[in-house]
PDB file of N, CA and C in Angstrom:
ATOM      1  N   UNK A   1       0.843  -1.177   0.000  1.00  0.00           N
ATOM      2  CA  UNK A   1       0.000   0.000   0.000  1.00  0.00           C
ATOM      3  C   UNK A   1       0.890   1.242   0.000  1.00  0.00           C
ATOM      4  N   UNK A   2       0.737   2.447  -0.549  1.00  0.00           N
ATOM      5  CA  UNK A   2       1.660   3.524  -1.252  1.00  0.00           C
ATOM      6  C   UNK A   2       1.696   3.860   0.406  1.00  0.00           C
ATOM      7  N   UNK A   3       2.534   5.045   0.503  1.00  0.00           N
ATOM      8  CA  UNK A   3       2.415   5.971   1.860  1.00  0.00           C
ATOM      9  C   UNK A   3       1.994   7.343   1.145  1.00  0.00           C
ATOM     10  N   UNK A   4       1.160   7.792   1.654  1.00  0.00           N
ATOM     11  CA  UNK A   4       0.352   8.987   2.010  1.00  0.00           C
ATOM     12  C   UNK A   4       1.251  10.223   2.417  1.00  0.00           C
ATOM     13  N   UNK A   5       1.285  11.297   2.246  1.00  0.00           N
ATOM     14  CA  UNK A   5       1.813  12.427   2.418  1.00  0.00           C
ATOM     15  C   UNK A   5       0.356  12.559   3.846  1.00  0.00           C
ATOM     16  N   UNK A   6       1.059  13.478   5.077  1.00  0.00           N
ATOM     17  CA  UNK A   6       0.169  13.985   5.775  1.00  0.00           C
ATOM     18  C   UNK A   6      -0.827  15.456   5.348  1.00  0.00           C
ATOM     19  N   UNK A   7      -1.760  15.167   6.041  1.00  0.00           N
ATOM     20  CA  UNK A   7      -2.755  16.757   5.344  1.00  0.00           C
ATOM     21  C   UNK A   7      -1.759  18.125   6.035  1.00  0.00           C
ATOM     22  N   UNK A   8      -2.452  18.647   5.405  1.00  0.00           N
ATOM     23  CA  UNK A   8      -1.434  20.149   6.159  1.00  0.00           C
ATOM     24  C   UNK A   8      -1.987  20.467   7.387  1.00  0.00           C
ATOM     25  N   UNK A   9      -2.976  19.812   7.810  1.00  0.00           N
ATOM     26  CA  UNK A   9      -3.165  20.622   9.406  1.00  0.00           C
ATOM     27  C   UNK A   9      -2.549  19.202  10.540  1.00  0.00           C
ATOM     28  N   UNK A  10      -1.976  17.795   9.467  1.00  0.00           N
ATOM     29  CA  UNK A  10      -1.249  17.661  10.809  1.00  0.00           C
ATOM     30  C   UNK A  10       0.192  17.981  10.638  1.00  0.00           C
ATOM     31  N   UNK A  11       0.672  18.009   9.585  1.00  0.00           N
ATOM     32  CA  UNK A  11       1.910  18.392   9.133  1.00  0.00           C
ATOM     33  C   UNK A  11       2.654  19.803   9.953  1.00  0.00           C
ATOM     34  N   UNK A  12       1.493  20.668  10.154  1.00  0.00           N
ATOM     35  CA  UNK A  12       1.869  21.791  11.231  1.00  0.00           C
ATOM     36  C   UNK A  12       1.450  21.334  12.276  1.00  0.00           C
ATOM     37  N   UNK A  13       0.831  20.025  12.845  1.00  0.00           N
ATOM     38  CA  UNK A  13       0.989  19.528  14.165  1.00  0.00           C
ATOM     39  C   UNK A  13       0.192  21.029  15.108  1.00  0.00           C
ATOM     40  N   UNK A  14       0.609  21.146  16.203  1.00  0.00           N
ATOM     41  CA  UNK A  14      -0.160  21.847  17.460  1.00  0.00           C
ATOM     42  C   UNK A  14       0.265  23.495  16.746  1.00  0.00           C
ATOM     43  N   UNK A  15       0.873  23.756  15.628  1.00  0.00           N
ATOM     44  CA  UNK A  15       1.289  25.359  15.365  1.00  0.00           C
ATOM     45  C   UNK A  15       0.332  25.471  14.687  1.00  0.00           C
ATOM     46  N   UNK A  16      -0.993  24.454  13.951  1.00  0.00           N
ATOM     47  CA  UNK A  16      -1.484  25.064  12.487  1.00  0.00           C
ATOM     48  C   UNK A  16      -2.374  26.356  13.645  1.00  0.00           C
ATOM     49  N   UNK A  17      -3.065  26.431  14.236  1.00  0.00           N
ATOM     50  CA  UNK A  17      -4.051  27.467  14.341  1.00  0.00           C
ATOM     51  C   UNK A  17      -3.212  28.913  14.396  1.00  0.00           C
ATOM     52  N   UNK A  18      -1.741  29.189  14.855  1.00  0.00           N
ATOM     53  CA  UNK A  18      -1.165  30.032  14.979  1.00  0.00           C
ATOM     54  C   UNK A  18      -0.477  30.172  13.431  1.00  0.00           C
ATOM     55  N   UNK A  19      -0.556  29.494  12.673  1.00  0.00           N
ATOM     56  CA  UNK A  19       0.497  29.519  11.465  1.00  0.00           C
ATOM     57  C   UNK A  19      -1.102  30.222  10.819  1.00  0.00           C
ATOM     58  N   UNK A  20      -2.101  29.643  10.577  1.00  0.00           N
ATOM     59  CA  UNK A  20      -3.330  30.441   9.894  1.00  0.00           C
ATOM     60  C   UNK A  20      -3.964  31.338  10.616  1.00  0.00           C
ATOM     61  N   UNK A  21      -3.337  31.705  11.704  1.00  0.00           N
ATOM     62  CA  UNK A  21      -4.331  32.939  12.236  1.00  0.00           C
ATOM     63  C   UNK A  21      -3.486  33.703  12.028  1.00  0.00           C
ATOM     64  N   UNK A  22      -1.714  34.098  11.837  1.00  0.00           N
ATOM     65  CA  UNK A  22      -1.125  35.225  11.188  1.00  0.00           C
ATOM     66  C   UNK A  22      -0.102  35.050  10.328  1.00  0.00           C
ATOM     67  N   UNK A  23      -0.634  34.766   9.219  1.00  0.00           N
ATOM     68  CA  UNK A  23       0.297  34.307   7.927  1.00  0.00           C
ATOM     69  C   UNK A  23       1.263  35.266   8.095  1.00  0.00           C
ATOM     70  N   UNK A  24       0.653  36.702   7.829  1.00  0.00           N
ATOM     71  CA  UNK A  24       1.771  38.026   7.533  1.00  0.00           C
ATOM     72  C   UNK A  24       2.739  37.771   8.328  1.00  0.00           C
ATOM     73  N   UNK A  25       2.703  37.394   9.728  1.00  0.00           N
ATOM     74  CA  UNK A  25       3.628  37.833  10.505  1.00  0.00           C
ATOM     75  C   UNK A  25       4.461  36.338  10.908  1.00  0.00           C
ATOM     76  N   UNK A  26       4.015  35.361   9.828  1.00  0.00           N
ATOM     77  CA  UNK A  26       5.154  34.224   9.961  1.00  0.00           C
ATOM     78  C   UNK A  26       6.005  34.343   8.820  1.00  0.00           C
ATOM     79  N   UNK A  27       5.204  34.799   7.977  1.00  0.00           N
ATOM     80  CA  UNK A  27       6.304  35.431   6.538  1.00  0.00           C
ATOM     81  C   UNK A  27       7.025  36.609   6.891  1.00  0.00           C
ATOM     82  N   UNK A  28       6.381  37.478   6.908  1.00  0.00           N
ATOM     83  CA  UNK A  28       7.911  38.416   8.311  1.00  0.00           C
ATOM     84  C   UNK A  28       8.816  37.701   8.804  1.00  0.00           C
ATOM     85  N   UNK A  29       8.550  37.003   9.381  1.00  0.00           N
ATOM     86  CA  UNK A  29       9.653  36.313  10.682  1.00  0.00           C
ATOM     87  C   UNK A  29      10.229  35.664   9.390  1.00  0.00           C
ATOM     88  N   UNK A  30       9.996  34.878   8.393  1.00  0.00           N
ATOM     89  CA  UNK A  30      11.001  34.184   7.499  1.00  0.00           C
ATOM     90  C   UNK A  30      11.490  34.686   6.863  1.00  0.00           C
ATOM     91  N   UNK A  31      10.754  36.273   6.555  1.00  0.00           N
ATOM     92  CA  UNK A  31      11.743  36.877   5.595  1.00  0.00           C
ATOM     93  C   UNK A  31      13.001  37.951   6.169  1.00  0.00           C
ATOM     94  N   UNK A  32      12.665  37.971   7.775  1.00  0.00           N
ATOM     95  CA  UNK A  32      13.837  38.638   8.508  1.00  0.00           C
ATOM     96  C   UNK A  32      14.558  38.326   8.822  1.00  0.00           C
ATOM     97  N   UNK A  33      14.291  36.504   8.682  1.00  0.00           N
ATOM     98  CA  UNK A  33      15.530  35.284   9.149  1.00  0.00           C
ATOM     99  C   UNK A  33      16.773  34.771   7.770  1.00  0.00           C
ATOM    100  N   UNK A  34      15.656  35.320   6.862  1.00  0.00           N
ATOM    101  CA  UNK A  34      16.391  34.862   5.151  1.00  0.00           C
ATOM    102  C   UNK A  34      18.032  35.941   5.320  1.00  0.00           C
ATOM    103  N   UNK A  35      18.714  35.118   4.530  1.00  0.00           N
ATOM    104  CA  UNK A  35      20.393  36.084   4.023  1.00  0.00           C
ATOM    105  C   UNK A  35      19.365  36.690   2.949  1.00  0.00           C
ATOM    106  N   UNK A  36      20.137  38.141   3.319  1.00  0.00           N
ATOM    107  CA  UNK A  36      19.747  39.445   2.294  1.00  0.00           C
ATOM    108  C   UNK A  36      20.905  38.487   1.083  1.00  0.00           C
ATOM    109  N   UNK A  37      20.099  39.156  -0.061  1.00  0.00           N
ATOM    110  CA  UNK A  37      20.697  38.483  -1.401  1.00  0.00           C
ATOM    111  C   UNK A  37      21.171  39.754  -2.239  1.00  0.00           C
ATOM    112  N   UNK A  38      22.475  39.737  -2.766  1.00  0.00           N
ATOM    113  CA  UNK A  38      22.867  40.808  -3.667  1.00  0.00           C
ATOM    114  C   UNK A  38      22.758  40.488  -4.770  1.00  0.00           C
ATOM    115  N   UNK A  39      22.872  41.445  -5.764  1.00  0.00           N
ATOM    116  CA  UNK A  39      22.856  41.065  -7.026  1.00  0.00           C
ATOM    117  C   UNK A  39      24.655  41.173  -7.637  1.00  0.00           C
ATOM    118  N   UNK A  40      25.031  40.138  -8.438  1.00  0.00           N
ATOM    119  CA  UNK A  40      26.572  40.390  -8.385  1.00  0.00           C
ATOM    120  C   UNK A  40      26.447  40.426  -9.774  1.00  0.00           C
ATOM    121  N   UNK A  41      27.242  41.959 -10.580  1.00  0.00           N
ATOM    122  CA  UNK A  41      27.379  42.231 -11.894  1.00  0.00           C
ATOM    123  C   UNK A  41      28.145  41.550 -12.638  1.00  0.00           C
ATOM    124  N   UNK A  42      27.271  41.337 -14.022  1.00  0.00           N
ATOM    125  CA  UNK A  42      28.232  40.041 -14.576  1.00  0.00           C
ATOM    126  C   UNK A  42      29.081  41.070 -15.600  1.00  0.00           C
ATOM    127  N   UNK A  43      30.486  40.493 -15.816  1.00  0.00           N
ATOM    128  CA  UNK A  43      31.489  41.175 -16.284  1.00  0.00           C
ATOM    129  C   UNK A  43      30.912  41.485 -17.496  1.00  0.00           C
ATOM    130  N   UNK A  44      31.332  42.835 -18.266  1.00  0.00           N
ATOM    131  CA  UNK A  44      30.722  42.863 -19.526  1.00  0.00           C
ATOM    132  C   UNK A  44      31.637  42.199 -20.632  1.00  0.00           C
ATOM    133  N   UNK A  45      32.856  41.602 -20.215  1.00  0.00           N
ATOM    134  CA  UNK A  45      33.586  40.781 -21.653  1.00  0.00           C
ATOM    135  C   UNK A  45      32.750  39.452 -21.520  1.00  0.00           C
ATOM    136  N   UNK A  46      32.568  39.164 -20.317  1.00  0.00           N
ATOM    137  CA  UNK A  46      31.867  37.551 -20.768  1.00  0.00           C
ATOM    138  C   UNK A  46      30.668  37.912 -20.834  1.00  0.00           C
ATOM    139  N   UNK A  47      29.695  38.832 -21.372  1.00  0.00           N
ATOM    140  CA  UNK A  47      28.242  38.474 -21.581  1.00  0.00           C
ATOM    141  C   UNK A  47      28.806  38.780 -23.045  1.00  0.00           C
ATOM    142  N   UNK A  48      29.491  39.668 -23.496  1.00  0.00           N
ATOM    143  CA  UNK A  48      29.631  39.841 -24.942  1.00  0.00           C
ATOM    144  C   UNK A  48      30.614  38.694 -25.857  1.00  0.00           C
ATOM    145  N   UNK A  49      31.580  37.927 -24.924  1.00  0.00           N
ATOM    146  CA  UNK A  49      32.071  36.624 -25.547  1.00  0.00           C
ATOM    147  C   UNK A  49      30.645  35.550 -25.900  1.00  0.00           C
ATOM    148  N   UNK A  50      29.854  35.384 -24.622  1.00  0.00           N
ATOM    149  CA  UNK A  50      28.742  34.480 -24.850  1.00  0.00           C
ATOM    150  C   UNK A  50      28.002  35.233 -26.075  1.00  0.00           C
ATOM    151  N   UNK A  51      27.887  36.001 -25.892  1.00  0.00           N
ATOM    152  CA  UNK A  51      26.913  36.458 -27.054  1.00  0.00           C
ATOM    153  C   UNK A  51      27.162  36.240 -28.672  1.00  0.00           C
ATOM    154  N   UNK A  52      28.453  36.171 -28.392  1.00  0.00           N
ATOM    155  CA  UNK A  52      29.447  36.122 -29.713  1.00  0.00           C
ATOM    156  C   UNK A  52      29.725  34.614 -30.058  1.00  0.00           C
ATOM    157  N   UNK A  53      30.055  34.500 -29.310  1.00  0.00           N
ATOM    158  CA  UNK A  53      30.842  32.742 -29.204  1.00  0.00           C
ATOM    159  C   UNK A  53      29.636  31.760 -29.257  1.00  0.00           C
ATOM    160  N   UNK A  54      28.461  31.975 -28.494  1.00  0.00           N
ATOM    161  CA  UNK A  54      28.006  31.038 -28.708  1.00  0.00           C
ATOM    162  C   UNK A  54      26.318  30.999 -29.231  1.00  0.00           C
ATOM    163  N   UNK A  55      26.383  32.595 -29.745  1.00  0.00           N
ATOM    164  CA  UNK A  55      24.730  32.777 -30.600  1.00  0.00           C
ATOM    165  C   UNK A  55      24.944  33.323 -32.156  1.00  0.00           C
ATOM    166  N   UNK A  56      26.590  33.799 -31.782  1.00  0.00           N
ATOM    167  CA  UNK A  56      26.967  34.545 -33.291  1.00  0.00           C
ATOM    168  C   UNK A  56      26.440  36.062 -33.964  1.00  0.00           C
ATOM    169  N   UNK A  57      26.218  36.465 -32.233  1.00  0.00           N
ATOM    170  CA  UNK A  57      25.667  38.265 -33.005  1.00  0.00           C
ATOM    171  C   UNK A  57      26.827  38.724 -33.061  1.00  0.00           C
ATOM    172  N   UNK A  58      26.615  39.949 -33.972  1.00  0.00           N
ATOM    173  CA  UNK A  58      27.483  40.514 -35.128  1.00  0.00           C
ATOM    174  C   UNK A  58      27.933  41.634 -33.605  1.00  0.00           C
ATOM    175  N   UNK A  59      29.096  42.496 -33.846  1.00  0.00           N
ATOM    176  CA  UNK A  59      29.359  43.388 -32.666  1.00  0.00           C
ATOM    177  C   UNK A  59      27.718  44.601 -32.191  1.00  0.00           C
ATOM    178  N   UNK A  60      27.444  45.088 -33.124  1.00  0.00           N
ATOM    179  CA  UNK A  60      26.361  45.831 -33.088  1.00  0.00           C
ATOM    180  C   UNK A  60      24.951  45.083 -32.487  1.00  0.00           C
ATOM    181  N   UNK A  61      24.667  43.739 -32.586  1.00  0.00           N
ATOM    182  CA  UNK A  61      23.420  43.346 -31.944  1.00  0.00           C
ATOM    183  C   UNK A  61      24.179  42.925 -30.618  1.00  0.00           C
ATOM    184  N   UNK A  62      25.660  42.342 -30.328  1.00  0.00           N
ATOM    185  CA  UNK A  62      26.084  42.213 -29.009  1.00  0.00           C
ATOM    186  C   UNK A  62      25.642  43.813 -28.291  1.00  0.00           C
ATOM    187  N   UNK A  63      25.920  44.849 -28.912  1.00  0.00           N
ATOM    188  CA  UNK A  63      26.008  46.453 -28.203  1.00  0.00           C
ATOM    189  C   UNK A  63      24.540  46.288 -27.751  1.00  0.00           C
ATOM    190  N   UNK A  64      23.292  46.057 -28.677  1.00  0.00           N
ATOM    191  CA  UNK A  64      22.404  46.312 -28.146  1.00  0.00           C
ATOM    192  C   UNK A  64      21.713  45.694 -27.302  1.00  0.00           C
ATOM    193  N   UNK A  65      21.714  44.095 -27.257  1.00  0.00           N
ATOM    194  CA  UNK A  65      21.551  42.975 -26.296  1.00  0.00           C
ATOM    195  C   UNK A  65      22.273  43.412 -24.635  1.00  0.00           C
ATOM    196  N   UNK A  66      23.594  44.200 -24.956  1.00  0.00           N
ATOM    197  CA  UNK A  66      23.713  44.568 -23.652  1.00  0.00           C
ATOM    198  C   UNK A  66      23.139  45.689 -22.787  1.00  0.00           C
ATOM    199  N   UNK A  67      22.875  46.884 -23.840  1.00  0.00           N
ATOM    200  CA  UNK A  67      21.814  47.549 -23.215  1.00  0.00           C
ATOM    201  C   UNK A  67      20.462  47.043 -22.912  1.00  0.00           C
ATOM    202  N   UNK A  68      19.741  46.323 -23.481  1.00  0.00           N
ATOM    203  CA  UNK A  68      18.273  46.021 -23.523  1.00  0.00           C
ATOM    204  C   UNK A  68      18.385  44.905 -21.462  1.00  0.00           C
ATOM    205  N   UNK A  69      19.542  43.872 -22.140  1.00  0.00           N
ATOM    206  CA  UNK A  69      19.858  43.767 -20.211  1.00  0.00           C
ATOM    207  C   UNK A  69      20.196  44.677 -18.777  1.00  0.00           C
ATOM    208  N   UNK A  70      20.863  46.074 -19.750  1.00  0.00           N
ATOM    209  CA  UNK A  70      20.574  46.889 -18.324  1.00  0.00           C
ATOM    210  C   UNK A  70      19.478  47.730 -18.460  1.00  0.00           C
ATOM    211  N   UNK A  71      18.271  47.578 -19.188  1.00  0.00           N
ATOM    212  CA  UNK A  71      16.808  48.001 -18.964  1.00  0.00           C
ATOM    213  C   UNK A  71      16.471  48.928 -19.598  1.00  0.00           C
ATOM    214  N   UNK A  72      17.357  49.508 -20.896  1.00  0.00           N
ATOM    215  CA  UNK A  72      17.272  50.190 -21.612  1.00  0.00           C
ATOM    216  C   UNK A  72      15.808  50.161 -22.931  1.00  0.00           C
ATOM    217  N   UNK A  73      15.025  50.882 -23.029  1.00  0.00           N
ATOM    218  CA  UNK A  73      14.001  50.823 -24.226  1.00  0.00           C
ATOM    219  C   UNK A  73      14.783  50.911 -25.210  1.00  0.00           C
ATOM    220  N   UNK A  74      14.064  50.256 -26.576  1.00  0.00           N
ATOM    221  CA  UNK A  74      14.078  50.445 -27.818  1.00  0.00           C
ATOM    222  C   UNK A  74      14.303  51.945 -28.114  1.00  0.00           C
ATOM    223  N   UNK A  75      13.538  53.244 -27.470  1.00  0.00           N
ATOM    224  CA  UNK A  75      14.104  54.430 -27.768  1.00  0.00           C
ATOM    225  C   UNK A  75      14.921  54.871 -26.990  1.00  0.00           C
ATOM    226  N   UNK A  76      15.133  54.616 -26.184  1.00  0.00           N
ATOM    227  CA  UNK A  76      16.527  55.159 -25.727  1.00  0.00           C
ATOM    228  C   UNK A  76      17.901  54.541 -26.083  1.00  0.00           C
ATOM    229  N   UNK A  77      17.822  53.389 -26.573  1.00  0.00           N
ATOM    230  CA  UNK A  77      18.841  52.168 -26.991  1.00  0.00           C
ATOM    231  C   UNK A  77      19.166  53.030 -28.352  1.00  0.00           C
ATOM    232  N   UNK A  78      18.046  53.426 -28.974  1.00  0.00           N
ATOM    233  CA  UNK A  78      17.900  54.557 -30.473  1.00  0.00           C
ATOM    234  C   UNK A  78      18.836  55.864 -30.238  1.00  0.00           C
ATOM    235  N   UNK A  79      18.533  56.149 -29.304  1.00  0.00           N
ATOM    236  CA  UNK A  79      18.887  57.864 -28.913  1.00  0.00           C
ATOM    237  C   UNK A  79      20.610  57.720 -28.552  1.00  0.00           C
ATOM    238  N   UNK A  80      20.771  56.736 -27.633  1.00  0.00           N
ATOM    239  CA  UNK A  80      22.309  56.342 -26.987  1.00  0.00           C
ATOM    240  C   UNK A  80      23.263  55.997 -28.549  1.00  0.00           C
ATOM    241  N   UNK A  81      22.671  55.173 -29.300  1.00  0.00           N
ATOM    242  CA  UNK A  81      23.511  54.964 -30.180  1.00  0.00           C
ATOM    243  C   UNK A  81      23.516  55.850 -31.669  1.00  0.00           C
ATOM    244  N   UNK A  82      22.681  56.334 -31.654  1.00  0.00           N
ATOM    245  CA  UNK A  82      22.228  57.592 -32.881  1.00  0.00           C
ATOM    246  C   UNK A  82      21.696  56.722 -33.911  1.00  0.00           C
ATOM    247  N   UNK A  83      21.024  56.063 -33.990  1.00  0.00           N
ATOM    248  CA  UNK A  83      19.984  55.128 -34.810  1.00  0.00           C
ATOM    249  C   UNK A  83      18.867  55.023 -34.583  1.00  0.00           C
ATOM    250  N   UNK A  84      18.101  54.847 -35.826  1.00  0.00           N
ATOM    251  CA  UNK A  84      16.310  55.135 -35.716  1.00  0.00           C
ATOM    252  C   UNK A  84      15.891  53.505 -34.960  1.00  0.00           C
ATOM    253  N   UNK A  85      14.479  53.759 -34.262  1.00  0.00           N
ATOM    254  CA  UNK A  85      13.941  53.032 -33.390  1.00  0.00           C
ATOM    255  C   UNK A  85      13.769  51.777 -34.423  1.00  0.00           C
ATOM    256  N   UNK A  86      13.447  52.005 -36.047  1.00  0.00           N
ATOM    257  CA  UNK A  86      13.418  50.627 -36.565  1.00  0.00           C
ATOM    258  C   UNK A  86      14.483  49.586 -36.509  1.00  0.00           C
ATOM    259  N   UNK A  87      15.920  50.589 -36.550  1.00  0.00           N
ATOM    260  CA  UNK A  87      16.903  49.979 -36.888  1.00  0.00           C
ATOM    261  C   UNK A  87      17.226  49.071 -35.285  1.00  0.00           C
ATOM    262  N   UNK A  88      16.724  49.471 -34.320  1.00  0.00           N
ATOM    263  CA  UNK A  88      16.972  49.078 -33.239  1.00  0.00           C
ATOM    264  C   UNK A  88      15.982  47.891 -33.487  1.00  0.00           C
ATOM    265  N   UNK A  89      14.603  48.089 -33.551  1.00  0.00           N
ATOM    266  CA  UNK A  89      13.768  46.839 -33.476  1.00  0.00           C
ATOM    267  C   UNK A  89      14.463  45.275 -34.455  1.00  0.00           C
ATOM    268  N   UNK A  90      15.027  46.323 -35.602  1.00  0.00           N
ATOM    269  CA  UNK A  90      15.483  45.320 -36.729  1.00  0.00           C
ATOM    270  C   UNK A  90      16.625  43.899 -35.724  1.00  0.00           C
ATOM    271  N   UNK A  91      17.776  44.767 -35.277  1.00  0.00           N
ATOM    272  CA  UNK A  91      18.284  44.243 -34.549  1.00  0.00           C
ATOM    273  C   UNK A  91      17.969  43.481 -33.584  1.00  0.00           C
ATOM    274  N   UNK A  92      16.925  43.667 -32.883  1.00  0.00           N
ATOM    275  CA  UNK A  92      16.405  43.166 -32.218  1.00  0.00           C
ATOM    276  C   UNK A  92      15.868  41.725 -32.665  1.00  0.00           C
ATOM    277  N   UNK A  93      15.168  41.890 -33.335  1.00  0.00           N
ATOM    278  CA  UNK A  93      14.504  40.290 -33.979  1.00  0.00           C
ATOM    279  C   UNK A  93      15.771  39.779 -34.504  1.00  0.00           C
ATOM    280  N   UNK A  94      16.922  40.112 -34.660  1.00  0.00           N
ATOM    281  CA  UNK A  94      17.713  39.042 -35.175  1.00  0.00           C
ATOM    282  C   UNK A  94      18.408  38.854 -34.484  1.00  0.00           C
ATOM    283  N   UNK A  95      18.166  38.818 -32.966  1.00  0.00           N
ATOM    284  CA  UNK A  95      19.006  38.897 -31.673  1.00  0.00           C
ATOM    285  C   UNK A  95      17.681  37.847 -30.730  1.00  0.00           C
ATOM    286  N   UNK A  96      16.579  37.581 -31.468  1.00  0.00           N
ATOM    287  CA  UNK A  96      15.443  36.794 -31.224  1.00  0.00           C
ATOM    288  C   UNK A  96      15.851  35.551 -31.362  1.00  0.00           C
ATOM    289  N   UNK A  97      16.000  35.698 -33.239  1.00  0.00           N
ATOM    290  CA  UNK A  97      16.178  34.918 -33.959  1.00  0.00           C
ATOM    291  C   UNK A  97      17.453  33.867 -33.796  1.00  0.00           C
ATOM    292  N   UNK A  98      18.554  34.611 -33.339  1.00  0.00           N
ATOM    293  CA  UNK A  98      19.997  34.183 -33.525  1.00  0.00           C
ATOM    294  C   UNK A  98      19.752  33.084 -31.960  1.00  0.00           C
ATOM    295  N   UNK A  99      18.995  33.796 -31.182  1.00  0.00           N
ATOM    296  CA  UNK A  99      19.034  33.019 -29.339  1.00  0.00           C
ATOM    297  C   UNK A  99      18.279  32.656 -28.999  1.00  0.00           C
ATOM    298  N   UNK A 100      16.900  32.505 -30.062  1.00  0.00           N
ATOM    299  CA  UNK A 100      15.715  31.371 -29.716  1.00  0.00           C
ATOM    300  C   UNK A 100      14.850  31.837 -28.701  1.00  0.00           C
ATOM    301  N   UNK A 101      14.876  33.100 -28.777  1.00  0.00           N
ATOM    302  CA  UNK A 101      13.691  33.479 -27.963  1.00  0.00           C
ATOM    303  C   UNK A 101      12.909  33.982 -27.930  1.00  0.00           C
ATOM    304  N   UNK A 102      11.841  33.915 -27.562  1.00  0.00           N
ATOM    305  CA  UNK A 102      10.367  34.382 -27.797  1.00  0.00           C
ATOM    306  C   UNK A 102       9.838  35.860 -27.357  1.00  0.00           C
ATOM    307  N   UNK A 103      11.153  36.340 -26.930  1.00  0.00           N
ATOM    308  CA  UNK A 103      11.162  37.854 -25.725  1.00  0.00           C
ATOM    309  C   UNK A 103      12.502  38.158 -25.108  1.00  0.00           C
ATOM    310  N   UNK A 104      12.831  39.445 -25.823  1.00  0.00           N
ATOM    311  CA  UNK A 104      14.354  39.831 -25.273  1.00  0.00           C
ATOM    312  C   UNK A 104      14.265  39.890 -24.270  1.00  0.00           C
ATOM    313  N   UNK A 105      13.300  39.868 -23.588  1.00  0.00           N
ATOM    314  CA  UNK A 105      12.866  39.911 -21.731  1.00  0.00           C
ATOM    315  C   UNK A 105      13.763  39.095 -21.402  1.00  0.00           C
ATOM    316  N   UNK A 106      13.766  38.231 -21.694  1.00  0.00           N
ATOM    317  CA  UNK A 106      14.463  36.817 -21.544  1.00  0.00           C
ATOM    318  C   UNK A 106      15.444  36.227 -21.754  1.00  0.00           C
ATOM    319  N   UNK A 107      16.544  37.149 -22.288  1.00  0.00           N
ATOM    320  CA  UNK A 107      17.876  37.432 -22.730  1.00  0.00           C
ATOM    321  C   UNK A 107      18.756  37.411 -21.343  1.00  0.00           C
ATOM    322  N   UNK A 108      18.307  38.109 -20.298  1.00  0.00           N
ATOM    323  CA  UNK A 108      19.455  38.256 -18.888  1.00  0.00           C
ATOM    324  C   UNK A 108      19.161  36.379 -18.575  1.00  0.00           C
ATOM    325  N   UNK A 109      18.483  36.006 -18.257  1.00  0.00           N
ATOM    326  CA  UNK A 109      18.292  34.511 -17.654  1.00  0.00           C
ATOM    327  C   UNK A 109      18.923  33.707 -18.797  1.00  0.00           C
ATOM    328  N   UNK A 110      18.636  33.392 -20.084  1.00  0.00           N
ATOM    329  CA  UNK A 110      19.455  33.015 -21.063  1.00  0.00           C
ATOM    330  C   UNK A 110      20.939  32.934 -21.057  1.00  0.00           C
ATOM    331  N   UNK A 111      21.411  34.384 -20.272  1.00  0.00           N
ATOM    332  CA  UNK A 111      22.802  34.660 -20.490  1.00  0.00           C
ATOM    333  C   UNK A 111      23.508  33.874 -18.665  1.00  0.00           C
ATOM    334  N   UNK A 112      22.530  33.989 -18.048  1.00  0.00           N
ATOM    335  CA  UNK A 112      22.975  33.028 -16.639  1.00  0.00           C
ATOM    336  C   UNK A 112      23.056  31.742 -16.935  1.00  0.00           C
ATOM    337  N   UNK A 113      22.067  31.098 -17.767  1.00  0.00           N
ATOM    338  CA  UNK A 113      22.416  29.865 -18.534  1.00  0.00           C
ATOM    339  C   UNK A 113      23.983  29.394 -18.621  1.00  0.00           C
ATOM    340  N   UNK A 114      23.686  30.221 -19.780  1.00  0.00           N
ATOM    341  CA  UNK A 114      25.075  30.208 -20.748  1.00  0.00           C
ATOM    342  C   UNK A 114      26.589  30.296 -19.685  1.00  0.00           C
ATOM    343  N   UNK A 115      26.312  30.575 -18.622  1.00  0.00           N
ATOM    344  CA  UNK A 115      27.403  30.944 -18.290  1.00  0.00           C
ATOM    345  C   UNK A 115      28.392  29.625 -17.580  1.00  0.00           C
TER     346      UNK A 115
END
């Protein structure tokens, strides 16, 4: 006969009435007990080697792939480099195209991949 996982009110045993009478303030307590987490900057030669080495953008879609990861728009990515917003979008889809993705959104996690 399989074994059974316990229900959640015995699984919290004699705490469940205190664990559901103040959620907020047990998630407080876990999130004041958690290590604060930094964010650690990734070097800019190895996001532009990966980019190069192993998706094959040309130097100019590496330039813009690295702005669009530090949160830069399509018009300001335009304005920084002195090129019209198409030419940026253009780049863009072949910076889609070249890394298989469905959303440059999705380019920083891609590049943690890769690493």
């Amino acid at each position: 006969m399989p074994q059974t996982q316990p229900s959640t009110l015995t699984a919290f045993g004699s705490n469940y009435p205190s664990a559901v009478a103040t959620p907020d303030q047990n998630l407080r307590s876990q999130l004041a007990a958690a290590p604060a987490l930094t964010a650690v900057p990734v070097p800019q030669q190895s996001v532009q080697s990966i980019l190069e080495a192993d998706f094959g953008l040309t130097p100019r879609e590496v330039e813009i792939a690295v702005l669009l990861t530090d949160g830069l728009s399509y018009r300001e990515i335009a304005e920084q480099l002195n090129i019209s917003f198409h030419t940026v979008n253009s780049h863009v889809n072949a910076i889609r195209s070249k890394t298989g993705l469905s959303s440059v959104r999705r380019l920083p996690a891609l590049l943690r991949q890769a690493r």
